[in-house]
Protein backbone atom coordinates (compact mmCIF):
# COMPACT_ATOMS: atom_id res chain seq x y z
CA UNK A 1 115.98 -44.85 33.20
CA UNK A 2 117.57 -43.10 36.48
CA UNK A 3 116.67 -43.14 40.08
CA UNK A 4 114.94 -39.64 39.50
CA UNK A 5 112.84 -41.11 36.81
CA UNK A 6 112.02 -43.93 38.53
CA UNK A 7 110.75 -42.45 41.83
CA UNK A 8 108.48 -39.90 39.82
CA UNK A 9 106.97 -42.92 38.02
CA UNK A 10 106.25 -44.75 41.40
CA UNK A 11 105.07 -41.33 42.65
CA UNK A 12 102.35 -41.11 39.46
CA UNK A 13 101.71 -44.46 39.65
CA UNK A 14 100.78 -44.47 43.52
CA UNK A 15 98.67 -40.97 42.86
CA UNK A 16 96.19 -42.49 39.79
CA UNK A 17 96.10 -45.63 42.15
CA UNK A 18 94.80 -44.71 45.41
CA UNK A 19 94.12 -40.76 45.09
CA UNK A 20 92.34 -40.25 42.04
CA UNK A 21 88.57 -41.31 41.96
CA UNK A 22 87.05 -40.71 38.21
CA UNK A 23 85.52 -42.93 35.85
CA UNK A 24 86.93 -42.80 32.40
CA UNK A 25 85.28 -45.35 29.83
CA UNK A 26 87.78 -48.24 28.92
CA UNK A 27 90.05 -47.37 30.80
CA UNK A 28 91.04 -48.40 34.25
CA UNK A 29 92.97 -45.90 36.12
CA UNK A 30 94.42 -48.09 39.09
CA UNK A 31 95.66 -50.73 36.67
CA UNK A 32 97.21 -47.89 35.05
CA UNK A 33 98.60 -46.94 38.44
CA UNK A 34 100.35 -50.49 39.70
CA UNK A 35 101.72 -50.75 36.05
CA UNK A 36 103.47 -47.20 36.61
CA UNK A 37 104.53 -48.12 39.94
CA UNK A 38 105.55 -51.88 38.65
CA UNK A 39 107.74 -50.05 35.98
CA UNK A 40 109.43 -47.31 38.17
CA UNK A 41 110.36 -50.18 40.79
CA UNK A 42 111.90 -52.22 38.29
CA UNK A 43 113.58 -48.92 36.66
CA UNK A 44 114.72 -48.06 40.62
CA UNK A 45 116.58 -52.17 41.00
CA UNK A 46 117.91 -51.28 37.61
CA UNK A 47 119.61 -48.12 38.45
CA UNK A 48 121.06 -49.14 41.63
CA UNK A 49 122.25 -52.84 40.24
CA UNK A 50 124.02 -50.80 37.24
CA UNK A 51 125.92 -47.66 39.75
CA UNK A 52 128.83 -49.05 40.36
CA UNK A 53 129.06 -50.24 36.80
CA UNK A 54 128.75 -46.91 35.20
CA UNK A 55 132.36 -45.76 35.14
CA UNK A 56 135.63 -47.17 34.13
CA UNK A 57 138.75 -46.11 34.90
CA UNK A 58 142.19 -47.53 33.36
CA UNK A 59 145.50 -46.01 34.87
CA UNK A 60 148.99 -46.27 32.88
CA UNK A 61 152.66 -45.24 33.65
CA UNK A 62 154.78 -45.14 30.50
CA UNK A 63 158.54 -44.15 31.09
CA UNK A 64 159.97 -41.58 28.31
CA UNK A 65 162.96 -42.59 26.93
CA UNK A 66 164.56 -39.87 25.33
CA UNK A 67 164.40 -38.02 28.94
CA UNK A 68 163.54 -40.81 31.18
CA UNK A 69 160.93 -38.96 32.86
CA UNK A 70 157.94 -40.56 34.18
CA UNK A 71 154.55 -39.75 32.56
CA UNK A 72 150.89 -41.19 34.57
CA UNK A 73 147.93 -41.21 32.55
CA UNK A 74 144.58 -41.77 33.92
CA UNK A 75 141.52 -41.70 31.89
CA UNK A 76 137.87 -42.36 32.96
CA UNK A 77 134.98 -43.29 30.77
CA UNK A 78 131.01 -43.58 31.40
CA UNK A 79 130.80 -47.74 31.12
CA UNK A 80 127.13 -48.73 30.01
């Protein structure tokens, strides 16, 4: 789950909570609400604990020996 995702379940969750006003049998709409809201707030910690996680980056700087020249590698990978 990503910020984007998270905010639009906070947003849902915060609209069946306190805007909507029907009664549907069995079924309670602002419980449905704070568990939306519960879920995209936890989701939203998640994503921001886990940014600067995400990527990797490992560097190397091999010298060739047939023609001595220098050769810098860099490669980056998505982490979790």
């Amino acid at each position: 789950m990503r910020i984007g995702t998270s905010i639009v379940l906070i947003a849902l969750g915060a609209i069946l909570a306190f805007a909507v006003n029907a009664d549907v049998p069995y079924v309670s709409l602002d419980m449905i609400g704070y568990i939306l809201m519960g879920a995209g707030a936890i989701g939203l910690i998640w994503s921001l604990l886990t940014m600067n996680r995400s990527r990797v980056t490992e560097s190397r700087t091999v010298q060739d020996p047939g023609t001595g020249a220098t050769v810098h590698r860099s490669e980056t990978r998505d982490g979790l």
